[in-house]
Every structure is written in structure tokens, then in C-alpha cells.
C-alpha atoms as a PDB file:
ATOM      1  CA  UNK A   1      22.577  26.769   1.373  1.00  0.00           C
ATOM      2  CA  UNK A   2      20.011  24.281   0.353  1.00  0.00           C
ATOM      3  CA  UNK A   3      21.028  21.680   2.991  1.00  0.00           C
ATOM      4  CA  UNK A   4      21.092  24.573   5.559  1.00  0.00           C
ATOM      5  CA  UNK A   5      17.749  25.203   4.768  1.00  0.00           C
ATOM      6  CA  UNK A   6      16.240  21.332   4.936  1.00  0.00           C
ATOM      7  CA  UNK A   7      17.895  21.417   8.546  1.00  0.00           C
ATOM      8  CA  UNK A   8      15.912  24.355   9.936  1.00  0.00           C
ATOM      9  CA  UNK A   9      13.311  23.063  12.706  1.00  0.00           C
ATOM     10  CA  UNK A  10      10.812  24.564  10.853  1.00  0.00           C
ATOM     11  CA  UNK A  11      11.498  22.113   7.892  1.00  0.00           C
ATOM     12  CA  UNK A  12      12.032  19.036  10.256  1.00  0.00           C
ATOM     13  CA  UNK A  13       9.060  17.102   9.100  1.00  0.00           C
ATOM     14  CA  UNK A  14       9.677  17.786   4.823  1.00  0.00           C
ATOM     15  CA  UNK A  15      13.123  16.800   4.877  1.00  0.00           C
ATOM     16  CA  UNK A  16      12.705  14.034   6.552  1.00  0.00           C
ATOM     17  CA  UNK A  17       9.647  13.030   4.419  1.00  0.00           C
ATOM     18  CA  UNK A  18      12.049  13.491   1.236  1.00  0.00           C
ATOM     19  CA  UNK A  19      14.959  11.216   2.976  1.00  0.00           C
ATOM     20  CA  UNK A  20      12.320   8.697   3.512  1.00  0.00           C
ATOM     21  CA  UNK A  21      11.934   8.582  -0.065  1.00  0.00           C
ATOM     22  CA  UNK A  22      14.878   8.215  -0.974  1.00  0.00           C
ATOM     23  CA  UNK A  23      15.222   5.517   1.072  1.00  0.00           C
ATOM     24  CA  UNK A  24      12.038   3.584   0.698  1.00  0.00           C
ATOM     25  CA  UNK A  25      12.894   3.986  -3.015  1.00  0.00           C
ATOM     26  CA  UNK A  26      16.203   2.691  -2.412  1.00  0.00           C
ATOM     27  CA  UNK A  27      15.039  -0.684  -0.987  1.00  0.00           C
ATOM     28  CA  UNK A  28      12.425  -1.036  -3.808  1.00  0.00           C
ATOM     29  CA  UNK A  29      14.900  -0.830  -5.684  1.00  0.00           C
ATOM     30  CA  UNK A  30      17.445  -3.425  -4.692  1.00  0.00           C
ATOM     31  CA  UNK A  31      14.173  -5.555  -4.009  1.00  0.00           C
ATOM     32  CA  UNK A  32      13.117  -5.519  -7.892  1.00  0.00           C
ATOM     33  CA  UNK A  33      16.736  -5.959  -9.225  1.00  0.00           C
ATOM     34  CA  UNK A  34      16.268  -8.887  -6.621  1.00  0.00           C
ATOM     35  CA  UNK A  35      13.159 -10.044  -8.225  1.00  0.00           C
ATOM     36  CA  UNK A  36      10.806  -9.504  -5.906  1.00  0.00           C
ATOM     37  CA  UNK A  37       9.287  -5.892  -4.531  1.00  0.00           C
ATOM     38  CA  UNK A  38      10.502  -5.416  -1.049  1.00  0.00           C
ATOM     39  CA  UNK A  39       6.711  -3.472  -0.037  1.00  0.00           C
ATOM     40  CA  UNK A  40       3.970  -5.748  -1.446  1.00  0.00           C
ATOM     41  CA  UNK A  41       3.085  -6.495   1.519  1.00  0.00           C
ATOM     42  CA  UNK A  42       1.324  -3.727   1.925  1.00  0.00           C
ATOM     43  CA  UNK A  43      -1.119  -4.068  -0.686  1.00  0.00           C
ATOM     44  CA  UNK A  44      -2.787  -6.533   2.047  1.00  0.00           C
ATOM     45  CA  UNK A  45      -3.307  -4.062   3.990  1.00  0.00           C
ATOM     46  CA  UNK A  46      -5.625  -1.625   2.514  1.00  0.00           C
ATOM     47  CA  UNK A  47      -9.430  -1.704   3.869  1.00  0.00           C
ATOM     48  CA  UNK A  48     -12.125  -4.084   2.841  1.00  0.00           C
ATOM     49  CA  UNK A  49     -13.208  -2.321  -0.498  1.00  0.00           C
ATOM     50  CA  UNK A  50     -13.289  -3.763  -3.810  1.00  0.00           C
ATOM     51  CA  UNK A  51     -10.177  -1.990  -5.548  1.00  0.00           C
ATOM     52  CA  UNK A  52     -11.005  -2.993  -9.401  1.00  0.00           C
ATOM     53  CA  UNK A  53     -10.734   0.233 -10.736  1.00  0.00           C
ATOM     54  CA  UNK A  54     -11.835  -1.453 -14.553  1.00  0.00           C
ATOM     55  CA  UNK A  55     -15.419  -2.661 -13.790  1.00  0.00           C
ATOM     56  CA  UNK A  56     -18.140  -0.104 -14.519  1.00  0.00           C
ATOM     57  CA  UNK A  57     -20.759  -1.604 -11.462  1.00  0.00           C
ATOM     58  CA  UNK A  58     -18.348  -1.179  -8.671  1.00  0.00           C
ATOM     59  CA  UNK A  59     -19.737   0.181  -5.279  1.00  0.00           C
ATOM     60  CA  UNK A  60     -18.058   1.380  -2.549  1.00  0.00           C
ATOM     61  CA  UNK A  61     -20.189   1.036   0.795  1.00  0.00           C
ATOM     62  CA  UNK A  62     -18.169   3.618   2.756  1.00  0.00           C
ATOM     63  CA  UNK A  63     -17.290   6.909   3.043  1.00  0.00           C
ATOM     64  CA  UNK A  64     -13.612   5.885   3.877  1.00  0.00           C
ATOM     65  CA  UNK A  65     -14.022   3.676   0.717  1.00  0.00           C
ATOM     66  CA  UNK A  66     -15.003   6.806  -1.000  1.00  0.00           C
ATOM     67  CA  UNK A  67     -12.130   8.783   0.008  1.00  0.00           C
ATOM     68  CA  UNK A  68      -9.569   6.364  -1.056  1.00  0.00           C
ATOM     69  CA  UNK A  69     -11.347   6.235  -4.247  1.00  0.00           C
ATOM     70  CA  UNK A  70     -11.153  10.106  -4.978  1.00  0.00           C
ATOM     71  CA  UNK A  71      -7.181   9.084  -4.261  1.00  0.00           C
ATOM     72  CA  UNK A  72      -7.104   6.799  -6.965  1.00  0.00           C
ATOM     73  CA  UNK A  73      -5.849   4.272  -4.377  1.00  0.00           C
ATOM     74  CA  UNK A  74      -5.179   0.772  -5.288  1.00  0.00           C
ATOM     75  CA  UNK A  75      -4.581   2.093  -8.721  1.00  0.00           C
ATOM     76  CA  UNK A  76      -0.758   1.400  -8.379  1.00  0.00           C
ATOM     77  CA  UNK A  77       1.042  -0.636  -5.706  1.00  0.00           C
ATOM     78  CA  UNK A  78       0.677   1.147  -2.381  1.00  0.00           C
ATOM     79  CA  UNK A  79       4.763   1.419  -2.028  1.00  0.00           C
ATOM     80  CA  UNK A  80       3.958   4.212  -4.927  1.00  0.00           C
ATOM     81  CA  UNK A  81       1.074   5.799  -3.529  1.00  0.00           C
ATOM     82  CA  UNK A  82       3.392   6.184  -0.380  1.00  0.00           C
ATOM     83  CA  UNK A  83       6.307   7.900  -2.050  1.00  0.00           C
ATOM     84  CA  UNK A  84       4.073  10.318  -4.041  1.00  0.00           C
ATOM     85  CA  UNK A  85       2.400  11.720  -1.217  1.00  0.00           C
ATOM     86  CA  UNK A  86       5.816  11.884   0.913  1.00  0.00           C
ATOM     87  CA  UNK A  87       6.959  13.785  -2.361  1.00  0.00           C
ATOM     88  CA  UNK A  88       4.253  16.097  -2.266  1.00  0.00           C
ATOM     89  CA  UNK A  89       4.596  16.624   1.012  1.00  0.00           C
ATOM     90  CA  UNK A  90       7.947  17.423   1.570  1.00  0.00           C
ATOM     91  CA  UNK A  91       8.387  20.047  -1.178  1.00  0.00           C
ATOM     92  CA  UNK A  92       4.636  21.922  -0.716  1.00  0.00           C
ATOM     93  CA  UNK A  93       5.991  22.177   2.625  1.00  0.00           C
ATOM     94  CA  UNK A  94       9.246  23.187   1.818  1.00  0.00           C
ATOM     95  CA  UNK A  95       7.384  25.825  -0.642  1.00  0.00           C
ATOM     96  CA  UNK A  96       4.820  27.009   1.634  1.00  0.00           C
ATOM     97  CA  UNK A  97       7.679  27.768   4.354  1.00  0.00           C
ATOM     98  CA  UNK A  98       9.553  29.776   1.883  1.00  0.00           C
ATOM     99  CA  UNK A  99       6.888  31.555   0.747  1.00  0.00           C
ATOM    100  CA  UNK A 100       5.810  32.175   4.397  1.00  0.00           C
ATOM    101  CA  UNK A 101       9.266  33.342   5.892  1.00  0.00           C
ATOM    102  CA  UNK A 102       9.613  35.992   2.679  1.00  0.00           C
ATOM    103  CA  UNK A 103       6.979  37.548   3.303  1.00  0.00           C
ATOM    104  CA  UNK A 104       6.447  37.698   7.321  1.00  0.00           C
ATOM    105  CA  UNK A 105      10.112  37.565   7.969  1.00  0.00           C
ATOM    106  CA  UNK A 106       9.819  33.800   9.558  1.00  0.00           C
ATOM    107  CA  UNK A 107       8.304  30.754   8.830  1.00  0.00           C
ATOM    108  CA  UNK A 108       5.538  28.856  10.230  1.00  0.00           C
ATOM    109  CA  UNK A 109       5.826  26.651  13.615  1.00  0.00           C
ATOM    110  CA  UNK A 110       6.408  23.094  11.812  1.00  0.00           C
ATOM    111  CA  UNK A 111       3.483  21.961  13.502  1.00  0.00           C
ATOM    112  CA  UNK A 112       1.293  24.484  11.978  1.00  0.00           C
ATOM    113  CA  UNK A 113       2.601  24.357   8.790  1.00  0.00           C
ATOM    114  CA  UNK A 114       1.946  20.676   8.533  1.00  0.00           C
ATOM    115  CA  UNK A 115      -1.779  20.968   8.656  1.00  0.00           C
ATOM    116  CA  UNK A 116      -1.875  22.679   5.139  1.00  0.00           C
ATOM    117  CA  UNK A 117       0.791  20.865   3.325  1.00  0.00           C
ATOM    118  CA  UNK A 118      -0.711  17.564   4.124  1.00  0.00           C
ATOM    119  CA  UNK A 119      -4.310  18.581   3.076  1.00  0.00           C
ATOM    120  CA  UNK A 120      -2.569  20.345  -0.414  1.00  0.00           C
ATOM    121  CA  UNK A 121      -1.009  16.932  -0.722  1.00  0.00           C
ATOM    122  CA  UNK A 122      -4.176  14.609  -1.144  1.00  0.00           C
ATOM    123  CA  UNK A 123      -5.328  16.047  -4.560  1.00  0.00           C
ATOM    124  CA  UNK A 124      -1.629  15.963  -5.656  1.00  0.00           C
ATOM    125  CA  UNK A 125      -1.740  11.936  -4.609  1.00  0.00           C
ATOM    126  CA  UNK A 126      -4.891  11.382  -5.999  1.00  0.00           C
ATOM    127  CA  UNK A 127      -3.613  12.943  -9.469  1.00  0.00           C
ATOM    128  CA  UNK A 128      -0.284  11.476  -9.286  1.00  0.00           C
ATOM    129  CA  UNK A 129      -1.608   7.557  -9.032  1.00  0.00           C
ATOM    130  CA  UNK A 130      -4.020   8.265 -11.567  1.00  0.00           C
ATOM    131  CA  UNK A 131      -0.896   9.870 -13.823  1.00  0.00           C
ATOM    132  CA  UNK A 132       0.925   6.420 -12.601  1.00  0.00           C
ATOM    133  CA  UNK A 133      -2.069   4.254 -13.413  1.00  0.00           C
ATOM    134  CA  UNK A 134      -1.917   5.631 -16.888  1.00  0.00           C
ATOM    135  CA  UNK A 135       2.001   5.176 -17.079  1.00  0.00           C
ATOM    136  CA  UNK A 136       2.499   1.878 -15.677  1.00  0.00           C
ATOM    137  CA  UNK A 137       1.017  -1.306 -17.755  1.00  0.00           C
ATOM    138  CA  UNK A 138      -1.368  -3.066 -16.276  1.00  0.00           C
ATOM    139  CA  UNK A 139       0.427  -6.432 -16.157  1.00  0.00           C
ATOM    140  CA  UNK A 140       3.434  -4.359 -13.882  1.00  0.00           C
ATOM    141  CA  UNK A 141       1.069  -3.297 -11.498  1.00  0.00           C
ATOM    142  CA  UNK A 142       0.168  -5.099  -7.788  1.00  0.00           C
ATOM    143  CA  UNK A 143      -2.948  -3.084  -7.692  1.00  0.00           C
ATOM    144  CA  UNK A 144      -5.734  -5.948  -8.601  1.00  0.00           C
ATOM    145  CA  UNK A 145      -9.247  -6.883  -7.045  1.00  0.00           C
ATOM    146  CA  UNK A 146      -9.010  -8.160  -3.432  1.00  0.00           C
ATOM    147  CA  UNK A 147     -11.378 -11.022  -4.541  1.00  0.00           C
ATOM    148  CA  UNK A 148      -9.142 -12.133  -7.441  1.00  0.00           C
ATOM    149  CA  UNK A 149      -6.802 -13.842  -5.132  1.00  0.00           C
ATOM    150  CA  UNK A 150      -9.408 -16.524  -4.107  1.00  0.00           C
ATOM    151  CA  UNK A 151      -8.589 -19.551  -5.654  1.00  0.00           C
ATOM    152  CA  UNK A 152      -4.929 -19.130  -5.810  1.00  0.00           C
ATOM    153  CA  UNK A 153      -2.334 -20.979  -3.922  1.00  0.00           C
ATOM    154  CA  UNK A 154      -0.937 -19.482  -1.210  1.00  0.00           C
ATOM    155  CA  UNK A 155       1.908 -19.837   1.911  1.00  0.00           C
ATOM    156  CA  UNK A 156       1.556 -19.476   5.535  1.00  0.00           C
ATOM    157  CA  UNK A 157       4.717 -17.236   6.045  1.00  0.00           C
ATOM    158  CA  UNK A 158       4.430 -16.413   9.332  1.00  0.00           C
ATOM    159  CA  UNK A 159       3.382 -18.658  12.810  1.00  0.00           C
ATOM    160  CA  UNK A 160       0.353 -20.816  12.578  1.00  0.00           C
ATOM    161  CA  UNK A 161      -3.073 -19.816  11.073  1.00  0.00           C
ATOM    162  CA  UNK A 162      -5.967 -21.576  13.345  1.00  0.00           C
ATOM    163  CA  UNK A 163      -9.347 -20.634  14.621  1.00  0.00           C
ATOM    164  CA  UNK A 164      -9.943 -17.050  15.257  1.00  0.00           C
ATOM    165  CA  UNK A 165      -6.004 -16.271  15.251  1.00  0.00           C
ATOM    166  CA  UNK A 166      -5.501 -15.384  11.365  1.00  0.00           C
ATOM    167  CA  UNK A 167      -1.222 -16.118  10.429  1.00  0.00           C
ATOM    168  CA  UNK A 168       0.096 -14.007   7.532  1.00  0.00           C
ATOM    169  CA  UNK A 169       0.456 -15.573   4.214  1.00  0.00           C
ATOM    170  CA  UNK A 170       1.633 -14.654   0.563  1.00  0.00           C
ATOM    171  CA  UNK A 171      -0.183 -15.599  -2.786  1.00  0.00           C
ATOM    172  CA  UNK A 172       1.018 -14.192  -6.194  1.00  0.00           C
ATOM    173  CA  UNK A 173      -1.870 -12.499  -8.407  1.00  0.00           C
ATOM    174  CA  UNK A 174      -2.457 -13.361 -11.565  1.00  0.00           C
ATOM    175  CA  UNK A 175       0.374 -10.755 -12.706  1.00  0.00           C
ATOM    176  CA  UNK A 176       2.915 -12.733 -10.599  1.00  0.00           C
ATOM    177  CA  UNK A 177       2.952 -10.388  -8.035  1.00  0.00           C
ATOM    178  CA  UNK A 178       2.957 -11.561  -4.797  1.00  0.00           C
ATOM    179  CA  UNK A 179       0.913  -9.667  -1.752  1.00  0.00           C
ATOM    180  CA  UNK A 180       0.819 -10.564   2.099  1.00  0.00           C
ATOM    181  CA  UNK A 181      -1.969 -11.504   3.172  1.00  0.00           C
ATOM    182  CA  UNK A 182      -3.572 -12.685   6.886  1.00  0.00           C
ATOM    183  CA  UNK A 183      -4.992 -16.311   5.918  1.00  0.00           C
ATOM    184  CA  UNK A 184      -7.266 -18.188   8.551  1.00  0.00           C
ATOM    185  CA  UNK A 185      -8.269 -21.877   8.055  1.00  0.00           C
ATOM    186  CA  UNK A 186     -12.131 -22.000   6.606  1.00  0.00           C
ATOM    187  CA  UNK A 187     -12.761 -25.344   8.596  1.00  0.00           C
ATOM    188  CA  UNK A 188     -12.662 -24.636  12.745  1.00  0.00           C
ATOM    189  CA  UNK A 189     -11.021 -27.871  12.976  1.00  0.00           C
ATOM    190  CA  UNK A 190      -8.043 -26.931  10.553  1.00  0.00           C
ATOM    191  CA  UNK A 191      -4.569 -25.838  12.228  1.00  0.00           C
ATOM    192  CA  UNK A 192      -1.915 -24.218   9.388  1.00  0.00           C
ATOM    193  CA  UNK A 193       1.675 -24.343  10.547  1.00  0.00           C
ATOM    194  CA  UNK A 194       4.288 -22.109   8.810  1.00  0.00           C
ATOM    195  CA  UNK A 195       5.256 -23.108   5.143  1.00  0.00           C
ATOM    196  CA  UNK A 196       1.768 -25.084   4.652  1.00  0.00           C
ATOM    197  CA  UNK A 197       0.721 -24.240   1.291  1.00  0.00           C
ATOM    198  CA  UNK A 198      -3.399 -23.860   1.217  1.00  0.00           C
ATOM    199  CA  UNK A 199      -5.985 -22.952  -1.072  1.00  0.00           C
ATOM    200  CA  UNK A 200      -7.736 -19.834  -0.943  1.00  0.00           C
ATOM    201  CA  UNK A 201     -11.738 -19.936  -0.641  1.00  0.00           C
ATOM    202  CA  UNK A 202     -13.558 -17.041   0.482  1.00  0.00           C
ATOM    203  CA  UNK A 203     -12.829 -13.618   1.929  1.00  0.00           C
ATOM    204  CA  UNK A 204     -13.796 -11.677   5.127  1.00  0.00           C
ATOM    205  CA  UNK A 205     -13.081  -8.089   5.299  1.00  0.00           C
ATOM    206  CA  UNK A 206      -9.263  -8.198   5.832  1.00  0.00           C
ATOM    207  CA  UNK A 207      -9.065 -12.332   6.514  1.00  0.00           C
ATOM    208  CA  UNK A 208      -8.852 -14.727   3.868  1.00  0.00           C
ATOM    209  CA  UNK A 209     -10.087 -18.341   4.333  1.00  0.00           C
ATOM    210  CA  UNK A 210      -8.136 -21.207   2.846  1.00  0.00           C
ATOM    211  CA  UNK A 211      -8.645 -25.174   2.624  1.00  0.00           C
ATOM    212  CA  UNK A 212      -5.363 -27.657   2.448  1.00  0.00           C
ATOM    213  CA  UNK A 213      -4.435 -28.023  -0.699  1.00  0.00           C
ATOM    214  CA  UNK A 214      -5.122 -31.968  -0.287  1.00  0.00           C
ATOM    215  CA  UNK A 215      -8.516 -31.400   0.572  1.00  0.00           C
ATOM    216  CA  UNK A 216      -9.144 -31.000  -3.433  1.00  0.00           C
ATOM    217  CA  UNK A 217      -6.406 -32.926  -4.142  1.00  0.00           C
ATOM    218  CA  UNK A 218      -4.589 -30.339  -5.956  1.00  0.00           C
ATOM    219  CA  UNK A 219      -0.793 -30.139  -6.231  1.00  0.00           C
ATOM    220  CA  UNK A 220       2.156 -27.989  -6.885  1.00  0.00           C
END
């Protein structure tokens, strides 16, 4: 009955928010048993605000900045943040429908009825990463400073990093946790070919700038 239920049209988009989950949490998963997360990646790609949830001076310039601070963002690894609000989502949907079709008879167009489960959701995320924040230790979490990776190693992963065409890279935090990261070289004359391992310097917005590695003579 259940299952009949998820499949209605009117449930479309919370069922398939809830099988998302399960698969998303699936492939974390088999990533960690793995050793690695399979979604840090995506830590790289939240906006230019400072993230450091611990230090008492911390400004955030803009109002989008402010948002994603009332949502305890950056608190936990995004790949959480994600499943908590497709969680929430999915079952006030499911809920509201229910509600809905007893007492009018029929549920709301799933169009409509997205509108209010999504904005019920955003207090729910914002309280669920802080209740994760509080749960996970610190030294488990992806979920550091965007400026703390400068000065760390990192990897051109993916096609060549030059002038004014940024390549992505990966760097582990100081918790061993690697993000993904674009990386661009800091001098204009610098060309970074996939697998060239660099040294973080300074940060742009989303675009970290890096130096060889043998420019300081630093090794492995």
C-alpha cells in the first residue's frame, strides 16, 4: 500500500528524492569502506565565504553567505547536507500530500505541492547539520576553512591548469580529507599538466593559485 502510494504522480518528486538517498548513501558508503568519500568533491564547490564555523570574528559579506550560514552549511561535509534536505523533503512532502488528500479528497498538483515542502525543508536542514555538527567529531568532518588549504600540497587531477583556464585538483585538509578543488598556476608563465603536484599559495573566490613544488624546493 505504501509503495502504491510513493508511485502516485502526485508523489513523483518525494519518492524519488528518498531513492536518491538511498542511493547517494549507498555510494558513500562503499566509498568510505574504500577509504576515501566518494562526494568530497563537492566541498569545493560551495561559494567564496569563509566556512570556519569556530572563530568568533567571522564575517560574511553576502546575503547568499548569510543564508547558507542560517543553514549551518559547511558545518558537515556537503554529501550530508545533501541527504538531509532530500530527507526532509521527501517525507514533508509525502506528509503534506496525505494530509492534503484526507481532507479535500485529493492531493495537491506535485508541482504545487513542491513549493511548500521545499521552503518547510530549509529550517529542518539548517537544524539537522547543526544536530550533525554536534554528533560528528571534528577530526571526521570535511567541513574546514576554505583558506586552510593554502599551503598544502596538492594534484592536478584533471587536464592542464594554465593562465586563465583553472584544471581541477585535490589537496587533503589537515583532517586527511581530501576536497576537489579548481587550481590555476600563480605565475602567468606556469603551465600544470595532469598529475603535477604544486603548492598552494593564495586563493581567489573559487580558484586556488599554486607554485611547483620545486620552486621552494620542497618534496614529497
Amino acid at each position: 500500500m505504501f509503495l502504491s502510494y510513493l508511485s502516485e504522480t502526485s508523489n513523483f518528486p518525494f519518492a524519488v528524492s528518498l531513492v536518491i538517498v538511498a542511493i547517494l548513501a549507498l555510494i558513500e558508503g562503499i566509498g568510505l569502506v574504500m577509504g576515501a568519500g566518494a562526494f568530497g568533491f563537492l566541498d569545493g564547490l560551495l561559494p567564496d565565504i569563509d566556512l570556519d564555523f569556530d572563530t568568533p570574528d567571522m564575517t560574511v559579506p553576502s546575503i547568499g553567505g548569510q543564508f547558507l550560514t542560517w543553514l549551518q552549511i559547511g558545518r558537515v561535509p556537503v554529501i550530508f547536507s545533501l541527504i538531509v534536505f532530500l530527507v526532509a523533503f521527501g517525507l514533508i512532502g509525502l506528509f503534506l500530500q496525505g494530509v492534503v488528500g484526507a481532507i479535500f479528497g485529493a492531493p495537491l498538483p506535485a508541482v504545487i505541492a513542491c513549493i511548500p515542502a521545499f521552503v518547510v525543508s530549509m529550517p529542518v536542514l539548517g537544524l539537522g547539520n547543526a544536530v550533525l555538527a554536534a554528533i560528528i567529531p571534528r577530526d571526521e568532518t570535511s567541513a574546514v576553512s576554505h583558506d586552510s588549504l593554502i599551503g598544502k600540497l596538492a594534484v592536478i587531477t584533471g587536464g592542464e591548469a594554465r593562465k586563465d583556464y583553472p584544471a581541477q585538483g585535490k589537496v587533503k585538509d589537515q583532517h586527511k580529507q581530501t576536497h576537489y578543488i579548481l587550481i590555476a598556476p600563480d605565475n602567468a608563465m606556469d603551465v600544470f599538466p595532469q598529475g603535477e603536484k604544486v603548492l598552494l599559495v593564495r586563493r581567489h573566490k573559487s580558484i586556488y593559485f599554486a607554485i611547483p613544488i620545486e620552486s621552494d624546493g620542497l618534496t614529497d
